[in-house]
Protein backbone atom coordinates (compact mmCIF):
# COMPACT_ATOMS: atom_id res chain seq x y z
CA UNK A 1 -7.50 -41.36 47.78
CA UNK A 2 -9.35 -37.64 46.84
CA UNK A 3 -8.43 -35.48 44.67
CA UNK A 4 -9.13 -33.57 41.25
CA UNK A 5 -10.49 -35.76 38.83
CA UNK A 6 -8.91 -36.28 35.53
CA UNK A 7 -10.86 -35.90 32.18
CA UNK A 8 -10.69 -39.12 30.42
CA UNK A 9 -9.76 -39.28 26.73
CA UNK A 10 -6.45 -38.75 26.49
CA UNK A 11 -5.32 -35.43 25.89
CA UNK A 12 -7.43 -32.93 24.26
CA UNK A 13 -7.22 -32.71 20.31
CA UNK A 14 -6.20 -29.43 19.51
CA UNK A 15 -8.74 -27.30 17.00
CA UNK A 16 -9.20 -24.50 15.33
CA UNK A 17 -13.12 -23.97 14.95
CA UNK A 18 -14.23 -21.43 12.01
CA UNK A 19 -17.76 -20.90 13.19
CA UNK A 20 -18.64 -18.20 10.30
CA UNK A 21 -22.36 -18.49 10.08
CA UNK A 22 -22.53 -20.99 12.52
CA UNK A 23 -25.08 -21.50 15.50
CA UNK A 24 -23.54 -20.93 18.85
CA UNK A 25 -25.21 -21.21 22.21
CA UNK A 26 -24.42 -19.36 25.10
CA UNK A 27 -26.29 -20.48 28.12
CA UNK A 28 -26.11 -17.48 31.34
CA UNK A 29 -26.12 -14.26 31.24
CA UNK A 30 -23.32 -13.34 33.90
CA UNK A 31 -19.86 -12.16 34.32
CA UNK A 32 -18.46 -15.46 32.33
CA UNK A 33 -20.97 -15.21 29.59
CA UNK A 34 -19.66 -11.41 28.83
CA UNK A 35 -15.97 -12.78 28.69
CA UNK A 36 -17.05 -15.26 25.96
CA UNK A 37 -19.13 -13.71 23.66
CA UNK A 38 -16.70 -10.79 22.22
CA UNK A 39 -14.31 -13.71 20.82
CA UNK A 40 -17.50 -15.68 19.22
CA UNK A 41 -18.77 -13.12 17.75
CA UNK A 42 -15.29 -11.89 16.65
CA UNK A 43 -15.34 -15.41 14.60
CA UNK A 44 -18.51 -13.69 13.23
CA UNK A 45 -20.79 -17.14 14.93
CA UNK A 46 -24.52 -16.99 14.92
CA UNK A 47 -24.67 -16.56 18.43
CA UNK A 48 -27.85 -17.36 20.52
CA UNK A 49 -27.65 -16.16 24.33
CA UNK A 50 -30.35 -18.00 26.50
CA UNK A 51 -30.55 -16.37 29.86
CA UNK A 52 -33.46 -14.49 31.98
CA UNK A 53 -31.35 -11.78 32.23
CA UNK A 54 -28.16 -10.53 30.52
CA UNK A 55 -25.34 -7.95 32.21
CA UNK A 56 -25.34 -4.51 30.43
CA UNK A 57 -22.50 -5.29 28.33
CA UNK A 58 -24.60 -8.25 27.07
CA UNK A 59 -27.59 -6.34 26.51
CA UNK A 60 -25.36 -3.77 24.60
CA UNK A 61 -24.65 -6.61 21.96
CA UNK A 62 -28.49 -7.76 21.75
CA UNK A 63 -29.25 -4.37 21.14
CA UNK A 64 -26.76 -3.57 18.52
CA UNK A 65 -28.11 -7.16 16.52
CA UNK A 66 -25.13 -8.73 16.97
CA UNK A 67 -26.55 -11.51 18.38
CA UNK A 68 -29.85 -13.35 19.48
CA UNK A 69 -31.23 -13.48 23.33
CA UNK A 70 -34.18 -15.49 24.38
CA UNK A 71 -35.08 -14.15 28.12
CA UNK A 72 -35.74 -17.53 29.54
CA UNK A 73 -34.03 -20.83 30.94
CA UNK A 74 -32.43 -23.05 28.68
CA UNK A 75 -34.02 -25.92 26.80
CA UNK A 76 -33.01 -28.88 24.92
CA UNK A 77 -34.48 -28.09 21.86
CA UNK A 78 -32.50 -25.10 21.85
CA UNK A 79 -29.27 -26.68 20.57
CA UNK A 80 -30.90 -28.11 17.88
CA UNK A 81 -28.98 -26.71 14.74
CA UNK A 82 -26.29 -25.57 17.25
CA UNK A 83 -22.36 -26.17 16.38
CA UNK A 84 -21.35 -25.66 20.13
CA UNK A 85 -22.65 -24.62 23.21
CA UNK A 86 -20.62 -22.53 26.32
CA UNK A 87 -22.63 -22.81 29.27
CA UNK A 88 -21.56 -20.35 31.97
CA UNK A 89 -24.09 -20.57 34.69
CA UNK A 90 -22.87 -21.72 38.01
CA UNK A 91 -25.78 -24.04 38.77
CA UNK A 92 -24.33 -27.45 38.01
CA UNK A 93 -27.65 -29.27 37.61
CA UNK A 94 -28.49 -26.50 35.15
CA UNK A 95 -25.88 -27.29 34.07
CA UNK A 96 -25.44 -30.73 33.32
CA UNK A 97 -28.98 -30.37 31.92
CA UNK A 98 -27.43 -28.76 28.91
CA UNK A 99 -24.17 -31.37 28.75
CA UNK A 100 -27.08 -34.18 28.74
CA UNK A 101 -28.60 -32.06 25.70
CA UNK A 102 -25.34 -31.90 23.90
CA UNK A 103 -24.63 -35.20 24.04
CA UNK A 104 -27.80 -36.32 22.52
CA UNK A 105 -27.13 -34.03 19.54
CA UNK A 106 -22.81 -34.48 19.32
CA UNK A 107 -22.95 -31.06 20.21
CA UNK A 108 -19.33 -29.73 22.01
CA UNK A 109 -19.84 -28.69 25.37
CA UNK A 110 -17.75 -25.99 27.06
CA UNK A 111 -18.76 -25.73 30.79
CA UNK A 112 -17.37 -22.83 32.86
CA UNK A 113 -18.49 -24.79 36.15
CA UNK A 114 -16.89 -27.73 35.77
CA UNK A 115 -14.21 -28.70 32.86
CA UNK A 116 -14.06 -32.58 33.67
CA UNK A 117 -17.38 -32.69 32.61
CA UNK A 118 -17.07 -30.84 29.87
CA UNK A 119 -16.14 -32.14 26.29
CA UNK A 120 -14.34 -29.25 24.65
CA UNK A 121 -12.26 -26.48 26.75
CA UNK A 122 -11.53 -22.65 26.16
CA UNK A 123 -7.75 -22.24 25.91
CA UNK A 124 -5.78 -19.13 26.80
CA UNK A 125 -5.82 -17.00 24.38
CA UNK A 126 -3.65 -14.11 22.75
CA UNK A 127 -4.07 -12.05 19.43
CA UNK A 128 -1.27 -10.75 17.39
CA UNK A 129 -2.60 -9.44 13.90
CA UNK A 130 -3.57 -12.20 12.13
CA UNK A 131 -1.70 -14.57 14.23
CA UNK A 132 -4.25 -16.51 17.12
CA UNK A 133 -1.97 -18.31 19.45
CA UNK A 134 -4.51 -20.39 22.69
CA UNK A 135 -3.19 -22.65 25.31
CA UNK A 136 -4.83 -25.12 26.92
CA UNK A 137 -2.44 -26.01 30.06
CA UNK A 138 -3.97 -29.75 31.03
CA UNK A 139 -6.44 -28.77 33.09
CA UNK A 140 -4.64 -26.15 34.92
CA UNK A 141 -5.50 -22.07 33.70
CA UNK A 142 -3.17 -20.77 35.79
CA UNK A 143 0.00 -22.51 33.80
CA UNK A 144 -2.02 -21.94 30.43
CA UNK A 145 -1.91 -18.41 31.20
CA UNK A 146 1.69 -18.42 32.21
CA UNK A 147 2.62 -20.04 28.48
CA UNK A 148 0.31 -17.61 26.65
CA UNK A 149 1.83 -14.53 28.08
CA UNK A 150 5.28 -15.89 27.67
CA UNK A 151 3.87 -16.53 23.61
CA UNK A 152 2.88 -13.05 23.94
CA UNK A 153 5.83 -11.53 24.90
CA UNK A 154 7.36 -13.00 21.97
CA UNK A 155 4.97 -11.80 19.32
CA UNK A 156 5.45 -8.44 20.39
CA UNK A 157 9.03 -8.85 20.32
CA UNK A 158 9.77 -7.68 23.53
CA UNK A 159 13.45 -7.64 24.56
CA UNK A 160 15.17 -9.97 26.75
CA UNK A 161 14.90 -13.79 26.94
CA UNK A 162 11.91 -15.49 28.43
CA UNK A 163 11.92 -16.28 31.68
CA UNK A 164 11.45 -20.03 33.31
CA UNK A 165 11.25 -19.17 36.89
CA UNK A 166 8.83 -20.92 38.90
CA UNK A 167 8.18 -18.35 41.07
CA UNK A 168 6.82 -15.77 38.16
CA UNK A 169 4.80 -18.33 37.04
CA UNK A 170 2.93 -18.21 40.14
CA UNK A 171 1.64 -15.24 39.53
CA UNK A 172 2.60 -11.18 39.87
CA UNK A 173 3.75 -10.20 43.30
CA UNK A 174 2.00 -7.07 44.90
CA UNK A 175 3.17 -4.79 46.97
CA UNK A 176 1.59 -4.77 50.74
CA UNK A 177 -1.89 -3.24 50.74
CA UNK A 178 -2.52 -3.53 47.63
CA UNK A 179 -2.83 -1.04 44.64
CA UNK A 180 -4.72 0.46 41.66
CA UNK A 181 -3.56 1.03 37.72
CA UNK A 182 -6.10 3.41 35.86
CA UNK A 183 -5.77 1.84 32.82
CA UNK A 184 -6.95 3.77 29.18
CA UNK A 185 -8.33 0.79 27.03
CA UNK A 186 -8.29 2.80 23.97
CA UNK A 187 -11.21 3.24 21.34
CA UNK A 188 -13.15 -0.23 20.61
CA UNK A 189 -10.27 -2.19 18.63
CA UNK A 190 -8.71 -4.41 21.28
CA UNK A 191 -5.08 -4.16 19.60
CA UNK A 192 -5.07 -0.51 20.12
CA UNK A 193 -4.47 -1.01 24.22
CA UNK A 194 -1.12 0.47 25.05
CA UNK A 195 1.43 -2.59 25.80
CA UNK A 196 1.77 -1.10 29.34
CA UNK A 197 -2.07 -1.51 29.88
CA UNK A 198 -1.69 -5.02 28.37
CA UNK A 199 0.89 -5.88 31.16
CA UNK A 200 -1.40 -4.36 33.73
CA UNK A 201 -4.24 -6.72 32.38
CA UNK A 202 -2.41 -9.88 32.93
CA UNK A 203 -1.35 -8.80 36.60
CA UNK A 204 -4.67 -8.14 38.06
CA UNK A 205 -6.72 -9.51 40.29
CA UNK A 206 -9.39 -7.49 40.04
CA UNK A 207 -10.73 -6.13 36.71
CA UNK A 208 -13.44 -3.03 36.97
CA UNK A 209 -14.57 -2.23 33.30
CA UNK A 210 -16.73 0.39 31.61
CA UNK A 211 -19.06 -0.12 29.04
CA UNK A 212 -17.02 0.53 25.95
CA UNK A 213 -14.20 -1.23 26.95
CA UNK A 214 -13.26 -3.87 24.31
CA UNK A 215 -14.99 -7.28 25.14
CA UNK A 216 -11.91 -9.29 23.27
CA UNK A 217 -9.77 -8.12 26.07
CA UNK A 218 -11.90 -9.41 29.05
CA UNK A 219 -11.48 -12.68 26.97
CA UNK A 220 -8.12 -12.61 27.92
CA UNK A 221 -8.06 -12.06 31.51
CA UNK A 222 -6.95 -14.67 33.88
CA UNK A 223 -9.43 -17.49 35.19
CA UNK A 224 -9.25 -16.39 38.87
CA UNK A 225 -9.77 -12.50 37.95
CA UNK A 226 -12.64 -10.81 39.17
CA UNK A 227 -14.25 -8.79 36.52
CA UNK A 228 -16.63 -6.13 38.01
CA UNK A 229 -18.85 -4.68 35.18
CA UNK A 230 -19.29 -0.95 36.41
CA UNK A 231 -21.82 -0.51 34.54
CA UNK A 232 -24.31 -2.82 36.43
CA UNK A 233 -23.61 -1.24 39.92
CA UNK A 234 -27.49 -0.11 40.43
CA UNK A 235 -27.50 3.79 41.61
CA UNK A 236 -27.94 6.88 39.81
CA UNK A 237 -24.65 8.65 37.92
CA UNK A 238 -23.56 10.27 40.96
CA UNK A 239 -23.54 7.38 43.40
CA UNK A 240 -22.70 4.66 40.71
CA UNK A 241 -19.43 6.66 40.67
CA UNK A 242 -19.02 6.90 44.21
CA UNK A 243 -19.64 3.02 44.34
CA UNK A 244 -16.89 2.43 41.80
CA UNK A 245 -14.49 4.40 44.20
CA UNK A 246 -15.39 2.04 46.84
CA UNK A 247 -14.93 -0.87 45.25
CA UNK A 248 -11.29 -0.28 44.10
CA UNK A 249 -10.42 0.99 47.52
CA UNK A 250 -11.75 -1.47 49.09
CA UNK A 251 -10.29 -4.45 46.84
CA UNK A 252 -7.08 -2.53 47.21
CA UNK A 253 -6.73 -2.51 50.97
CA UNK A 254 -7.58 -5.91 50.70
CA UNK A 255 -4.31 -6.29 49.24
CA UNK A 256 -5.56 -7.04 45.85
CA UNK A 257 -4.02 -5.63 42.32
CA UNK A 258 -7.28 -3.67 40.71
CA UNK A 259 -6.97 -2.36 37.72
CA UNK A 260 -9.62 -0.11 36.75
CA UNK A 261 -10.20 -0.50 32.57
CA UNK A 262 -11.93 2.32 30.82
CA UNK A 263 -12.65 2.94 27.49
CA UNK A 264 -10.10 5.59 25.19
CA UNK A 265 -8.31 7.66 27.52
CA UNK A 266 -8.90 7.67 31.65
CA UNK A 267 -8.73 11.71 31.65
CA UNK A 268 -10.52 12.44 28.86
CA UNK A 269 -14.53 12.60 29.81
CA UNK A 270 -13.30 9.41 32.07
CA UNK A 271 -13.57 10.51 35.61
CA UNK A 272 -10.11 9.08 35.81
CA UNK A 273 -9.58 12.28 38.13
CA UNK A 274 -11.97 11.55 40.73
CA UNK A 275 -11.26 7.68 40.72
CA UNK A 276 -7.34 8.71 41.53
CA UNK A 277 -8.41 11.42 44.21
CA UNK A 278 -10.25 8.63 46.04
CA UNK A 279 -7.52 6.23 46.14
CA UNK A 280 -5.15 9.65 47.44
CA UNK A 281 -7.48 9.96 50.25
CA UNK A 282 -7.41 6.27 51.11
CA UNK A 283 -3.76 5.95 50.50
CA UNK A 284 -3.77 3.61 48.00
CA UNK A 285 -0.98 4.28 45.42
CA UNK A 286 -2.24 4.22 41.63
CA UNK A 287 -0.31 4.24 38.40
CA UNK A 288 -2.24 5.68 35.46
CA UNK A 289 -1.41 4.04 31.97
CA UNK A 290 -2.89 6.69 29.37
CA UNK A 291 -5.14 5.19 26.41
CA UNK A 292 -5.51 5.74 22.57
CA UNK A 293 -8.24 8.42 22.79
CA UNK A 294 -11.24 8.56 20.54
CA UNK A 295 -11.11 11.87 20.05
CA UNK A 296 -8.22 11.64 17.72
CA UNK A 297 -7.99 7.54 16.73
CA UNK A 298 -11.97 7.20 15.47
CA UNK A 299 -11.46 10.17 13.13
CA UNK A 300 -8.41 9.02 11.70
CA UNK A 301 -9.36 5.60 11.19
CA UNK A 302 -12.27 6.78 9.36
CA UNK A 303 -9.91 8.52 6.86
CA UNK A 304 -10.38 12.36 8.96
CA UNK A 305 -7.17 14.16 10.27
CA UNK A 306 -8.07 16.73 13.04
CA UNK A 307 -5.41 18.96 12.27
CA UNK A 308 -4.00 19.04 8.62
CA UNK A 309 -1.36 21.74 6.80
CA UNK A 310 -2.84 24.42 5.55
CA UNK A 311 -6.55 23.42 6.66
CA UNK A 312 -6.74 22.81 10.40
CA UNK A 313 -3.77 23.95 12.69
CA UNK A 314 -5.99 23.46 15.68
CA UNK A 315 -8.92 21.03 16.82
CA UNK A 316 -10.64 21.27 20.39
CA UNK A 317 -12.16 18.11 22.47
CA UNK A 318 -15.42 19.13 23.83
CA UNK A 319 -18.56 16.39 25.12
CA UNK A 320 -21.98 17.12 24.24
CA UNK A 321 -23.76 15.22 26.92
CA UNK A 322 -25.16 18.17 28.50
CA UNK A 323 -27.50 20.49 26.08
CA UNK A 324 -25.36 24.29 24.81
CA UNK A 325 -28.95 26.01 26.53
CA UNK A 326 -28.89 23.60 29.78
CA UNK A 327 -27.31 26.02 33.29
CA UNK A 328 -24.97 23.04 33.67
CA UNK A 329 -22.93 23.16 30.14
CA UNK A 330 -19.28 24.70 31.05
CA UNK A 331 -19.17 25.19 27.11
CA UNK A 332 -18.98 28.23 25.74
CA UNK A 333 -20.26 27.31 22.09
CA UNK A 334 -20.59 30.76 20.93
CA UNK A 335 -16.64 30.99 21.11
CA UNK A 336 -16.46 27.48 19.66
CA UNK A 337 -19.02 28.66 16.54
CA UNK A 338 -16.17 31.58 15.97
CA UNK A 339 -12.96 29.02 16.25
CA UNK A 340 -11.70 28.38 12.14
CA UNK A 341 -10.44 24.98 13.31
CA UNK A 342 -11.37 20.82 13.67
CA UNK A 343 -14.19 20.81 16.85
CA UNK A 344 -14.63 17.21 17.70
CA UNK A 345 -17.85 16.18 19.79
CA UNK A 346 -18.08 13.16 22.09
CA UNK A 347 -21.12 12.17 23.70
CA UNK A 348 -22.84 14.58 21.56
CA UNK A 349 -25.29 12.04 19.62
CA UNK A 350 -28.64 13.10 21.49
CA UNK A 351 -28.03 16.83 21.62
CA UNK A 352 -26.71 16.87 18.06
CA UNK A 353 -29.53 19.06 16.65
CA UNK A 354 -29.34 21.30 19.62
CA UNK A 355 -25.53 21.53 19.33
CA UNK A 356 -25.67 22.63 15.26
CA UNK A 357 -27.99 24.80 15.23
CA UNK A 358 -26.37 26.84 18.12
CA UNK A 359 -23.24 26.68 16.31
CA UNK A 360 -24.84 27.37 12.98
CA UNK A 361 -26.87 30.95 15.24
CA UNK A 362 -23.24 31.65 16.91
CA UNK A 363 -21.48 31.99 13.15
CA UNK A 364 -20.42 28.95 11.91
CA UNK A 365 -21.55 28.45 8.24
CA UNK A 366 -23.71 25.64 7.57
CA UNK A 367 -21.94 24.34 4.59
CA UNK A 368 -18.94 23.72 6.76
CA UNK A 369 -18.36 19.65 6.24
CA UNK A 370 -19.00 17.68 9.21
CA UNK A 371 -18.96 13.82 10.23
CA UNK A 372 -20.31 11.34 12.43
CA UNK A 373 -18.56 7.95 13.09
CA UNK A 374 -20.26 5.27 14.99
CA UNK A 375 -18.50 2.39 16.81
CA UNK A 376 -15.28 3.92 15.24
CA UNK A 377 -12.02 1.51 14.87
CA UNK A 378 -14.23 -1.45 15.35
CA UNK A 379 -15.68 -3.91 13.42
CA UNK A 380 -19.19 -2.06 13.35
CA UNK A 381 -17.86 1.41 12.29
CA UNK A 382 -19.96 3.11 10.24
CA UNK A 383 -19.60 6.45 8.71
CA UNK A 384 -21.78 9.29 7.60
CA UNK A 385 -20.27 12.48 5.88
CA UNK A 386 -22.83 15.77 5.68
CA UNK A 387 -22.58 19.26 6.77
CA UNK A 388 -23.23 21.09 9.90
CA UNK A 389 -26.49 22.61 8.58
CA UNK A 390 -27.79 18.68 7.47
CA UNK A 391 -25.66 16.25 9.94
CA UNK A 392 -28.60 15.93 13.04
CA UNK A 393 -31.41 15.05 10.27
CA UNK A 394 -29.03 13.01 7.85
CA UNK A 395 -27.94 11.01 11.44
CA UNK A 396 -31.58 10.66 12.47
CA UNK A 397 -32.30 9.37 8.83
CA UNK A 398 -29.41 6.75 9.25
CA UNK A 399 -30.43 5.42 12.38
CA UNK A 400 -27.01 5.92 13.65
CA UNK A 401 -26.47 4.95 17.38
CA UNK A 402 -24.23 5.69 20.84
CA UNK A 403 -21.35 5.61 20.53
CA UNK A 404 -20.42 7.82 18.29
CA UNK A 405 -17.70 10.62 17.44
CA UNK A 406 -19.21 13.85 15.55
CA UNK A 407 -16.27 16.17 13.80
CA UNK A 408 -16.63 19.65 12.46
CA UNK A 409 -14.51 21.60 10.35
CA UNK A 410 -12.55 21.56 6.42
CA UNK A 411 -10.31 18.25 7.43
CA UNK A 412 -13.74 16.05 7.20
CA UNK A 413 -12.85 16.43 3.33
CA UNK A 414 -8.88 16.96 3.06
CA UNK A 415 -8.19 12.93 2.62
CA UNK A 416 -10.65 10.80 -0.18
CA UNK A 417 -12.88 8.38 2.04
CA UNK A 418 -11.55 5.03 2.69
């Protein structure tokens, strides 16, 4: 008689591992590999990816320091010291290579190709404040995932009792042909996604994220999703937008749920407009769940109000990513430079100099106080206060990174800093 195999051992002993400080080993590079590392390096773990190449989302977190990469194939010796080791390569004689090496060293094992021959599992997981709830379902992710949302639902105190029917268990139900949610993620903290967007999440089939979308969320997703990382689709801006169109039409004809997840807000600097004009022509119906924008949630959390009584009764949203002397900047900055209230920059990190001192010539004094926050509502924010004559050298001088939120204007100093 065939059939699935079942792990031997009893049940699995339920833990909660505080891996502060601790060596972790992540072994691939891939799609699974960027699902696991946001919630390891969440429990602040001395993570070491081994892999001869990383997605970009990866190589985002190598080259922020938050963890280690070595840019080669795994060996033994590199679990020595290790705590536990997530391999996520789908090469099962890799594979069981690094089991074999665990086992020598009582390391725990988490294998993404095959969890019978694994010795520790990844539950479902879901995030409430403080409060960590994970599932493990007995070998079956689709039924952990079912409990954890049901868990979720009652964390966020949604109305209504939960329901027990077998047929929403097995999974959402789509309408024919498919469809498309443009989903706003909201600004790097993974709590701040609207509860609607949530929902969306855990409905999906298909899952195509930016860049900055929070990586604890992709931690969440369902087993079977498929998680397209948009930025690895290799073409130029122009046609790596016209491939990202493709792909959620296409998935959507195919009948598939695709939710499209991009960081803050889809229609603000988000090409959430052309994304939804492609699915028009193709007749694929989209919902659009708006996000927490950055514009207005990094500045706050960093203790700056963009509008404030008798300071600011006005703040403009403008991106920097094109230079104020380039032909293809729509901005006029000289009317900017003469506005009295809160101008908030996005995108603006490399033309910062540029962008001041054309500000400073159109009127604007150079005293006025102005702010930079970098990786804003997340657990690398970093802030630097200055004024809009000093702000591009005293950034330069602090080494200060993409992405990052630049404000202008009296409200940098209304509130005491935080």
């Amino acid at each position: 008689m065939s059939g699935r195999v079942e792990p031997s051992g009893g049940n699995p002993y339920p833990l909660g591992l505080r891996l502060r400080g601790r060596r972790v080993v992540v072994v691939g590079g891939g799609t699974v590999a960027t699902r696991r590392v946001p919630a390891l390096l969440d429990a602040d773990a001395d993570v070491l990816l081994v892999a001869p190449e990383l997605t970009p989302a990866l190589r985002a977190h190598v080259d922020a320091g938050r963890l280690r990469w070595e840019a080669r194939r795994f060996v033994p010796s590199d679990l020595d010291g290790a705590w536990l080791v997530q391999v996520a390569v789908d090469d099962r004689r890799a594979a069981a290579a690094v089991s074999a090496a665990a086992d020598e060293r009582r390391v725990f094992c988490v294998r993404a190709d095959d969890r019978d021959a694994a010795t520790a599992w990844t539950p479902a997981v879901t995030r409430h404040g403080p409060v960590t709830v994970a599932v493990l379902g007995g070998g079956d992710p689709r039924r952990a995932m079912s409990v954890r949302d049901a868990v979720r639902a009652l964390l966020e105190a949604r109305p209504g009792p939960l329901s027990t029917d077998p047929a929403e268990e097995a999974g959402p139900v789509h309408a024919p042909g498919g469809r498309v949610a443009l989903v706003g993620a909201g600004p790097g903290d993974p709590e701040l996604i609207t509860v609607k967007g949530l929902r969306m999440l855990t409905e999906a089939d298909v899952v195509v994220a930016d860049r900055l979308v929070p990586g604890l969320l992709l931690d969440e997703l369902r087993a079977d999703v498929e998680l397209v990382d948009a930025s690895k689709i290799p073409y130029g801006p122009a046609r790596t937008q016209e491939e990202i169109n493709r792909i959620i039409v296409d998935r959507a004809r195919a009948g598939r749920f695709v939710v499209r997840l991009k960081g803050g807000d889809p229609y603000v600097f988000g090409r959430g407009g052309e994304e939804l004009l492609a699915c028009a022509e193709a007749g694929v119906p989209v919902t659009v769940v708006p996000g927490v924008t950055s514009a207005v949630a990094v500045p706050a959390v960093a203790g700056i109000p963009v509008t404030h009584r008798a300071v600011a009764h006005e703040f403009t949203v403008v991106s920097g990513h094109v230079a104020p002397d380039s032909p293809a900047s729509l901005v006029r900055w000289d009317a900017l430079a003469a506005l009295r209230g809160t101008l908030v920059i996005l995108m603006g990190l490399k033309n910062l100099a540029a962008i001041t001192a054309t500000l400073v010539a159109h009127g604007r004094p150079e005293g006025t106080p102005a702010a930079v926050v970098q990786e804003g509502t997340t657990g690398g924010q970093r802030v630097l206060r200055s004024t809009l004559g000093r702000v591009a050298a005293d950034v330069a001088a602090a080494h200060l990174r993409p992405p990052a939120i630049v404000v202008v204007g009296e409200v940098v100093t209304t509130l005491p800093p935080g």
